[in-house]
Protein backbone atom coordinates (compact mmCIF):
# COMPACT_ATOMS: atom_id res chain seq x y z
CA UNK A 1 13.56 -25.34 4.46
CA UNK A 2 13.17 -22.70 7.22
CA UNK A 3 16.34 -21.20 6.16
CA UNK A 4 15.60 -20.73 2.77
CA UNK A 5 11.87 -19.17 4.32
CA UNK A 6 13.63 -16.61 6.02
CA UNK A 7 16.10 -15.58 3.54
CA UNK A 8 12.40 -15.03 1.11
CA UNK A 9 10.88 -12.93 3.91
CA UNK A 10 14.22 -10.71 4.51
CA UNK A 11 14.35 -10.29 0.26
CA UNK A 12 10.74 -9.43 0.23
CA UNK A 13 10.78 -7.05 2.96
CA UNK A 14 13.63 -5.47 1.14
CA UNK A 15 11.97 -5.29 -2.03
CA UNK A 16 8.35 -4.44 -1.02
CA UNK A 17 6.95 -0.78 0.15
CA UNK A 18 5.55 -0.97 3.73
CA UNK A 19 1.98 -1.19 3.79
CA UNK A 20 0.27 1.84 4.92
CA UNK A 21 -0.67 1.45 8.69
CA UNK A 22 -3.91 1.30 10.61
CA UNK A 23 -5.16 3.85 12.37
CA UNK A 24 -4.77 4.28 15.70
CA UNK A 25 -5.79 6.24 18.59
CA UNK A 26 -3.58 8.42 20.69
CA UNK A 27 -0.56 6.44 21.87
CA UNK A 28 -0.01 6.06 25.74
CA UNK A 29 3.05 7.17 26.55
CA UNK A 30 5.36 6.01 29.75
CA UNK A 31 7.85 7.74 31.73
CA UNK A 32 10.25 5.81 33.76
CA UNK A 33 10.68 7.42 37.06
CA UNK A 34 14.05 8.80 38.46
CA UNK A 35 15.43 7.07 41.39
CA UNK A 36 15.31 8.44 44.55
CA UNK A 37 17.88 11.08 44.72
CA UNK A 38 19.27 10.40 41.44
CA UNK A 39 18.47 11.18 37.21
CA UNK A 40 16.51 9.04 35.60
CA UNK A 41 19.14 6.73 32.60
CA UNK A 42 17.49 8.66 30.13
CA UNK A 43 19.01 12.10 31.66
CA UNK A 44 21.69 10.84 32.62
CA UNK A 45 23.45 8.72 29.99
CA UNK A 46 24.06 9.64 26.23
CA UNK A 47 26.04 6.48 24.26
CA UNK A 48 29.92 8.00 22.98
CA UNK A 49 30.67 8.10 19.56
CA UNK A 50 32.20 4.17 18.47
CA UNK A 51 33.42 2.37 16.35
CA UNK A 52 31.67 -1.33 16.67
CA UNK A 53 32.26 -4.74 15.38
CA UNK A 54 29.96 -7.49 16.24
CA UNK A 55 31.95 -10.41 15.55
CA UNK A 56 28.96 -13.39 15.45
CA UNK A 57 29.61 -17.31 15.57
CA UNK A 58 27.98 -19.26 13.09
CA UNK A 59 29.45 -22.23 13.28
CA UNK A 60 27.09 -26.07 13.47
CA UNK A 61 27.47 -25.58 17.57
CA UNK A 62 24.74 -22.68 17.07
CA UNK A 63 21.59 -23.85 15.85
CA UNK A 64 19.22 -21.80 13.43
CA UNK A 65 16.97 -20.42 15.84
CA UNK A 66 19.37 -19.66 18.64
CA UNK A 67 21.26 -17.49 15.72
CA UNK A 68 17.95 -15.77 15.33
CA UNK A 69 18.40 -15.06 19.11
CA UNK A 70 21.69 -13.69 18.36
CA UNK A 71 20.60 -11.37 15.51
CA UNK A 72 17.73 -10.57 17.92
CA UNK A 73 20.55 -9.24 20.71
CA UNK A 74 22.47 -7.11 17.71
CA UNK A 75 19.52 -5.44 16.95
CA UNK A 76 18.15 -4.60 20.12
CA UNK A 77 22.34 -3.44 20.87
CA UNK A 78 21.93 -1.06 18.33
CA UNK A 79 18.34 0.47 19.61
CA UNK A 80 20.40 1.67 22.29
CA UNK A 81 23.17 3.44 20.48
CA UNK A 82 23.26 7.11 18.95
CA UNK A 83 23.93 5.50 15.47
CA UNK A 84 25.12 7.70 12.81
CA UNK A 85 28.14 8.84 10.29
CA UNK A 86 29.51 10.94 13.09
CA UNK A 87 28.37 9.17 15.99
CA UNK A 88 28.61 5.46 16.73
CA UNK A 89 29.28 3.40 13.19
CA UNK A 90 28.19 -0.36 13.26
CA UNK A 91 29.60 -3.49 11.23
CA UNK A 92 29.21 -6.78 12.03
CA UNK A 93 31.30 -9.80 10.58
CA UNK A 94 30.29 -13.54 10.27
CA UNK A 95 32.13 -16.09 11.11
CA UNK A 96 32.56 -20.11 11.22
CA UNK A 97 35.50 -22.20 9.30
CA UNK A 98 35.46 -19.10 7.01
CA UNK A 99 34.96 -15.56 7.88
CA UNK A 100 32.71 -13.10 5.87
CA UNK A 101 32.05 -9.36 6.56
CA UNK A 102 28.41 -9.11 6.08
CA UNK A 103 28.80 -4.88 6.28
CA UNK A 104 31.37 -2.35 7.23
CA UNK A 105 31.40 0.55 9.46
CA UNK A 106 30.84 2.65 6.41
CA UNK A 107 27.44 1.24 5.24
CA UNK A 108 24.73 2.43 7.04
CA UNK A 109 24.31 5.27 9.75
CA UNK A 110 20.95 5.16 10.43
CA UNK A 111 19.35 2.33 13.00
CA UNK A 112 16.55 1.00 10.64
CA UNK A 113 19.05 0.50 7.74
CA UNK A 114 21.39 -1.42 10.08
CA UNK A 115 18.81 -3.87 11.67
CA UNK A 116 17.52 -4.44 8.25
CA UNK A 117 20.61 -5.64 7.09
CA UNK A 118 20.91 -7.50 10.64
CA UNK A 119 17.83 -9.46 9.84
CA UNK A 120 19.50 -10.72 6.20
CA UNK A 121 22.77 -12.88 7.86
CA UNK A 122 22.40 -16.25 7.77
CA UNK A 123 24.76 -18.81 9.09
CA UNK A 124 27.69 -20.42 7.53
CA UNK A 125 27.91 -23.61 10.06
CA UNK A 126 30.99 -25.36 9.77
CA UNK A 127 34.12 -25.22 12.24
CA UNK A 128 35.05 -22.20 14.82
CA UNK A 129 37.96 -20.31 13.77
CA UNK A 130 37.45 -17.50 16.21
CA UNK A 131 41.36 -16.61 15.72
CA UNK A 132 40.94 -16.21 12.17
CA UNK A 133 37.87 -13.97 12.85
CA UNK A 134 39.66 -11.25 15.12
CA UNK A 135 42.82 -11.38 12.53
CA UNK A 136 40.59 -10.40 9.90
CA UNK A 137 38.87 -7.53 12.00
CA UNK A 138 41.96 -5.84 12.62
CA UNK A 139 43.10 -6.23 8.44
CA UNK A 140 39.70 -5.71 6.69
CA UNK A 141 37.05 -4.13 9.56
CA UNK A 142 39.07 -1.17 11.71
CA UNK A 143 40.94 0.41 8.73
CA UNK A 144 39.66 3.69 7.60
CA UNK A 145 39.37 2.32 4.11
CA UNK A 146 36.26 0.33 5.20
CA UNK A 147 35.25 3.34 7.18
CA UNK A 148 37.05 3.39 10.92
CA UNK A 149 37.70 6.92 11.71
CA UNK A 150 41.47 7.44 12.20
CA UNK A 151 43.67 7.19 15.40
CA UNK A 152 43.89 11.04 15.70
CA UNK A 153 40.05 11.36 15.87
CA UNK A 154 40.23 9.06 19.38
CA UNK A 155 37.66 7.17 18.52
CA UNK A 156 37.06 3.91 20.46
CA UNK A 157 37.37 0.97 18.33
CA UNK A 158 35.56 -1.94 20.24
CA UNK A 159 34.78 -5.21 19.25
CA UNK A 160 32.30 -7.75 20.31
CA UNK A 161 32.10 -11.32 19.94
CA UNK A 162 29.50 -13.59 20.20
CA UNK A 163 30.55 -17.39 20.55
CA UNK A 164 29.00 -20.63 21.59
CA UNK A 165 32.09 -23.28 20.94
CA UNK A 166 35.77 -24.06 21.63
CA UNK A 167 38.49 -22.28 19.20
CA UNK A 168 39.48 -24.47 16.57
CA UNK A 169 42.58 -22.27 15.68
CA UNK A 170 44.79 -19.59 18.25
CA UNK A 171 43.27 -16.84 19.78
CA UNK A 172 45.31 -15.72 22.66
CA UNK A 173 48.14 -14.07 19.94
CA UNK A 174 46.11 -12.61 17.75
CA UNK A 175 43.76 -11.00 20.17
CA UNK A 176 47.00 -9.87 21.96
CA UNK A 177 47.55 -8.29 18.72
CA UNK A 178 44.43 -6.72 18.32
CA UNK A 179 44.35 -5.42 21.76
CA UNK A 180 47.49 -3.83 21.44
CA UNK A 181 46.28 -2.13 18.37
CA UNK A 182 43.74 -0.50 20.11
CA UNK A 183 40.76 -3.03 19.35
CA UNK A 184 38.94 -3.34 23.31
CA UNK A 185 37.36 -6.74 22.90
CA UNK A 186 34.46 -8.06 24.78
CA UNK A 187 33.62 -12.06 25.17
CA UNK A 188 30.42 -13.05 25.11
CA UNK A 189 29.72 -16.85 25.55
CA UNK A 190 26.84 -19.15 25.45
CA UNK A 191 26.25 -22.43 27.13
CA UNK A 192 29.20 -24.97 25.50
CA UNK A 193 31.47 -21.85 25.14
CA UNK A 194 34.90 -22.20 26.42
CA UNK A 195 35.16 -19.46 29.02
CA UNK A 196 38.98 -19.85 29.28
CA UNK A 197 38.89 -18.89 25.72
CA UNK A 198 36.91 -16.02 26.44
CA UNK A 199 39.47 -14.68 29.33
CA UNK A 200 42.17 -14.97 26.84
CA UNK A 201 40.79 -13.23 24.06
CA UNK A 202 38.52 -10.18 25.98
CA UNK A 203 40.41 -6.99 27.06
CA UNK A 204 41.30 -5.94 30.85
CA UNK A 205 39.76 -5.69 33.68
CA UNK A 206 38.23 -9.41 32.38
CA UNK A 207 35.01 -9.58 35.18
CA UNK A 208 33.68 -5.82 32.58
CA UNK A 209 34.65 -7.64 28.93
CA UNK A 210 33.95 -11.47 29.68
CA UNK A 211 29.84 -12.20 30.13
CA UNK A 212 28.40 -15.74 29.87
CA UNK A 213 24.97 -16.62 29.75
CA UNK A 214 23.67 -20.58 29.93
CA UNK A 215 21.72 -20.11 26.61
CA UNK A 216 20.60 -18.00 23.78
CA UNK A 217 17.12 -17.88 25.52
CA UNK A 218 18.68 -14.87 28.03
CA UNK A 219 21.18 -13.49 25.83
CA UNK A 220 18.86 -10.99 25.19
CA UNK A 221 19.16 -9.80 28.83
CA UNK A 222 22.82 -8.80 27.69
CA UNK A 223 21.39 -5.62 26.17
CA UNK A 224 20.70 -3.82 29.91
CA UNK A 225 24.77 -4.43 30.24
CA UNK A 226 26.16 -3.49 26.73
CA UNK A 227 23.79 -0.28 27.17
CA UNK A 228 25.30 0.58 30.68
CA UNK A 229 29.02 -0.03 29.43
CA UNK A 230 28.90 1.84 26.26
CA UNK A 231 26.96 4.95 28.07
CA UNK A 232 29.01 8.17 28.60
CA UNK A 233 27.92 9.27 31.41
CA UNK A 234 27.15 13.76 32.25
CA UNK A 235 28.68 13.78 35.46
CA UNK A 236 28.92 17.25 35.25
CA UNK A 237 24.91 17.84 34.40
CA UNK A 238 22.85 19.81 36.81
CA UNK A 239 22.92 18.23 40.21
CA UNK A 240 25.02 15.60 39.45
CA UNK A 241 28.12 17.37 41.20
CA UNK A 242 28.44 19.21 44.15
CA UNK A 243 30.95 22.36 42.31
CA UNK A 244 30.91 25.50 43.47
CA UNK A 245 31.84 27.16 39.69
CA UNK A 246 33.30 25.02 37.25
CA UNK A 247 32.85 20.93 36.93
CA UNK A 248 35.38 19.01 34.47
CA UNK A 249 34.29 15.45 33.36
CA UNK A 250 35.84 12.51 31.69
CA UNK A 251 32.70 10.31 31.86
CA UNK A 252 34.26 8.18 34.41
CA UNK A 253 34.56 10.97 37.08
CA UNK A 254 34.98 14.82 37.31
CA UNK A 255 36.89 17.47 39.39
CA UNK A 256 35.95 20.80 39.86
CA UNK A 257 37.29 24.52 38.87
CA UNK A 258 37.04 28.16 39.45
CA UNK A 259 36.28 31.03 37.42
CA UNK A 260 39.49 33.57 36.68
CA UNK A 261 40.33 35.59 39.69
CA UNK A 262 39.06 32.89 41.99
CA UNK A 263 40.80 29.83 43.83
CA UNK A 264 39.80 26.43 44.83
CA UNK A 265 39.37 25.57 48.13
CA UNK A 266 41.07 22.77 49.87
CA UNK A 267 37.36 20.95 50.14
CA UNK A 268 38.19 20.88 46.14
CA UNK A 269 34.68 21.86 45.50
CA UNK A 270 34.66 25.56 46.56
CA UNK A 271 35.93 28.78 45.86
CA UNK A 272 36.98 31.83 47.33
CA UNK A 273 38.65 34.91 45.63
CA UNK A 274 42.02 35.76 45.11
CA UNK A 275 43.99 39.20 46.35
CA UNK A 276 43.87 39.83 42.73
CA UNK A 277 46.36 43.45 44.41
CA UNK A 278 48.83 40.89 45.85
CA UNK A 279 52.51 41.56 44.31
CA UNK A 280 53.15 40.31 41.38
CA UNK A 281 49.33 39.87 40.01
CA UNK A 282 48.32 43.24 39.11
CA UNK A 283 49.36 46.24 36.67
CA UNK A 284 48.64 49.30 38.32
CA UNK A 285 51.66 51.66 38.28
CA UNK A 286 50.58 53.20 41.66
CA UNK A 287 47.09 52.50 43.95
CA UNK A 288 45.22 48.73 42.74
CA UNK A 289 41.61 48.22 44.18
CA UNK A 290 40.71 44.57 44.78
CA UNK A 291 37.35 43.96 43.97
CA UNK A 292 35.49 40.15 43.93
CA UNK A 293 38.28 38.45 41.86
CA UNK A 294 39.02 41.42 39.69
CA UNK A 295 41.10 44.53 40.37
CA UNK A 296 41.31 48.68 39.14
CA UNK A 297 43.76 50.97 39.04
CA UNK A 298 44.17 54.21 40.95
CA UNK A 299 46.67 56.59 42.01
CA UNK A 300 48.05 58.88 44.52
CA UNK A 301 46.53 62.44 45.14
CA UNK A 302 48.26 65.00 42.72
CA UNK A 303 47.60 62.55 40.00
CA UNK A 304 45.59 61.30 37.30
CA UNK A 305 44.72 57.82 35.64
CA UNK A 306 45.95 57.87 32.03
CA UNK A 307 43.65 56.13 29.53
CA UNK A 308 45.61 52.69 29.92
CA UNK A 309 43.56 52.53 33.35
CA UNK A 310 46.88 51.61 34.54
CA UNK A 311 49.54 54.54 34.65
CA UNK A 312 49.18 57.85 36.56
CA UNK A 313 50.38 61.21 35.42
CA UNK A 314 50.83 64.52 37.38
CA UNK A 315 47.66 66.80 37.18
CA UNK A 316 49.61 69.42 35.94
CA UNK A 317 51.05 67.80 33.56
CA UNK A 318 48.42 65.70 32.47
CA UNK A 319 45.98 69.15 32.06
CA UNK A 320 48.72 70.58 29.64
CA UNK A 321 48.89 67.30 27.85
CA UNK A 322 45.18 67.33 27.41
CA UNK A 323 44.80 71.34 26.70
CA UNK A 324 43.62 71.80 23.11
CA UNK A 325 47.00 73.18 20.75
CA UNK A 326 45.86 76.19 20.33
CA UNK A 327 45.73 77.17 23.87
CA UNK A 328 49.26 75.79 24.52
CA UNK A 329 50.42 78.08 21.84
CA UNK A 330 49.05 80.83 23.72
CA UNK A 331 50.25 79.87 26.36
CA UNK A 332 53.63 79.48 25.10
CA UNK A 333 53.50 83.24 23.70
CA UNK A 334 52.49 84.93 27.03
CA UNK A 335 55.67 82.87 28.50
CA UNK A 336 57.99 84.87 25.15
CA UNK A 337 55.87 88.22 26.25
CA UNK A 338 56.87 88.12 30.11
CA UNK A 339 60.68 87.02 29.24
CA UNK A 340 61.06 89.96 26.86
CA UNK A 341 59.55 92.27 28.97
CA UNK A 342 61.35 91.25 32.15
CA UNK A 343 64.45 91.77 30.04
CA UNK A 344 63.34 95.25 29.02
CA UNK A 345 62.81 96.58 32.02
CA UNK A 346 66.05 94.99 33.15
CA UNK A 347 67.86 97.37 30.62
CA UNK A 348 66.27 99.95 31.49
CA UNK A 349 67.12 99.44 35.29
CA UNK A 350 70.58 99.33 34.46
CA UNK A 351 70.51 102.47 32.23
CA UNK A 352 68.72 104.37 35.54
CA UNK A 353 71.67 102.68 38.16
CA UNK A 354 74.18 103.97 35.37
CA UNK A 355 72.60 107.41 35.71
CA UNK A 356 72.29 107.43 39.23
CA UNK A 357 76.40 106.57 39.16
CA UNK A 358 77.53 109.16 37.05
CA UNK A 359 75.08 112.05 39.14
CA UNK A 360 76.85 111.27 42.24
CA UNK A 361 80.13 110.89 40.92
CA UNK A 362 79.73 114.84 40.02
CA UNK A 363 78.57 116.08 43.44
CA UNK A 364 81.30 114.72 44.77
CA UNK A 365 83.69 116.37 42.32
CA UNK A 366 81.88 119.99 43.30
């Protein structure tokens, strides 16, 4: 009877508009206060794109309401994610003797959509095949027919399952199998679950994918932890490192790096600049100026800088390469001027020494 109550409310909240709502006066708003020294999570974390499975355990060992605590700990898991066709996609399968995917990751991408269709699952009761569960996540969840981005994309593909018995069928295989197609697994068990099952199914290290609570009355506590492990950390946001120019992060740490022209110290923080006029790391055909990680070109005196800003030429040379054509022209017919009037004047000196010859030849003959 309460079952078939809450399937009514979760059709008729479907089906019905929601009621207008009261007015209020102006909301009070909190702000949780940075640690001492540190960013506050807010700042400081921002969820990385997934793609999750919540793989939920139905079976008769979980009793109505503590599955309502379950769908509870879903929903309040997906509060905390950036949710969305390009960000983190969300489907959750059902599971007892049989296995049902209630949605696929390519359903909803918005948060109100999701939890909606969160609040619809009902149980199946019935046996525990968790086995059969992660088999059929890997066949008919994380394929990119049913909306897992591909391999290439890198993508995390992560499931999550939620269990409060024993196996009834093999799990250790098939979530070897899963594993080693990429699949990171986490274990979550509740009070009568077996936790030597959960060790053999969850990925490495096993004390970050393996979490047990006593009942479904904390599970909800779990939400502080999934929140914390799926957060991608800004280790590189503004003093969150201690680089002098350039920070690199992976979300798990981050190194640092120097501009061009600079090099890191061996602190591997700082940086100093290079002899950018050292052999070997400049251009300049003749004179190189190092100047603050950069380097110019100059040259000897009796020359000039070409445009390149790299060769030199001689000044004479470069001022005739420069001189506008018609001036070299002129230039070049003063030159033919001189040569053929040195060579006149050269005839006519030999014409007067010829002269001369012949005069004195004939005094000596008187």
């Amino acid at each position: 009877m309460g079952r078939a109550l809450g399937i009514l409310r979760c059709c008729l909240a479907l089906a019905l508009p929601p009621l207008p709502a009261a007015p209020r006066g102006p909301a009070l708003r909190l702000r949780r206060q940075p640690r001492p020294g540190g960013r506050s999570a807010d700042a400081a974390c921002k969820n990385r794109p997934l793609d999750l499975l919540f793989i939920v355990d139905s079976s008769r060992s979980v009793r109505p309401e503590e599955f309502e605590k379950v769908k509870l700990l879903l929903s309040e898991v997906i509060n905390t994610l950036d949710v969305g066709e390009r960000m983190t996609r969300v489907a959750v399968m059902n599971y007892a003797s049989t296995v049902k995917v209630e949605f696929p990751l390519r359903t909803h991408f918005d948060k109100a959509s999701l939890k909606e269709a969160v609040s619809c699952i009902v149980p199946l009761s019935a046996g525990t095949m968790t086995g059969l569960a992660i088999q059929t996540a890997m066949e008919e969840v994380f394929t990119e027919e049913m909306g897992a981005r591909p391999a290439t994309f890198s993508i995390p593909r992560v499931a999550i399952v939620v269990t409060a018995g024993r196996p009834q069928d093999q799990v250790q295989g098939v979530a070897a199998s899963a594993r080693t197609a990429g699949i990171e697994i986490y274990a979550v068990g509740v009070g009568r679950a077996d936790v030597q099952s959960l060790r053999m199914m969850a990925s490495e290290p096993l004390d970050e994918h393996v979490f047990y609570v006593e009942t479904y009355g904390v599970i909800e506590k779990l939400t502080s932890r999934f929140r914390e492990t799926f957060c991608a950390v800004d280790l590189c946001a503004p003093g969150g490192h201690e680089c002098d120019q350039i920070c690199v992060s992976d979300n798990r740490s981050y190194v640092c790096d120097c501009y061009e022209g600079y090099t890191l110290n061996p602190d591997k923080k700082t940086c100093s600049a290079m002899d950018m006029c050292a052999p070997g790391r400049h251009d300049c055909a003749q004179v190189c100026l190092s100047n603050d990680g950069s380097y110019s070109c100059g040259c000897y005196e009796g020359y000039t800088l070409n445009p390149d800003k790299k060769t030199c030429s001689g000044a004479i040379m470069s001022s005739l390469v420069t001189e506008e054509p018609c001036k070299c022209e002129a230039i070049a017919a003063l030159q033919d001027s001189v040569t053929s009037r040195l060579e006149d004047l050269s005839t006519k000196l030999e014409e007067v020494s010829e002269k001369l010859q012949a005069y004195q030849d004939r005094q000596q003959i008187v």
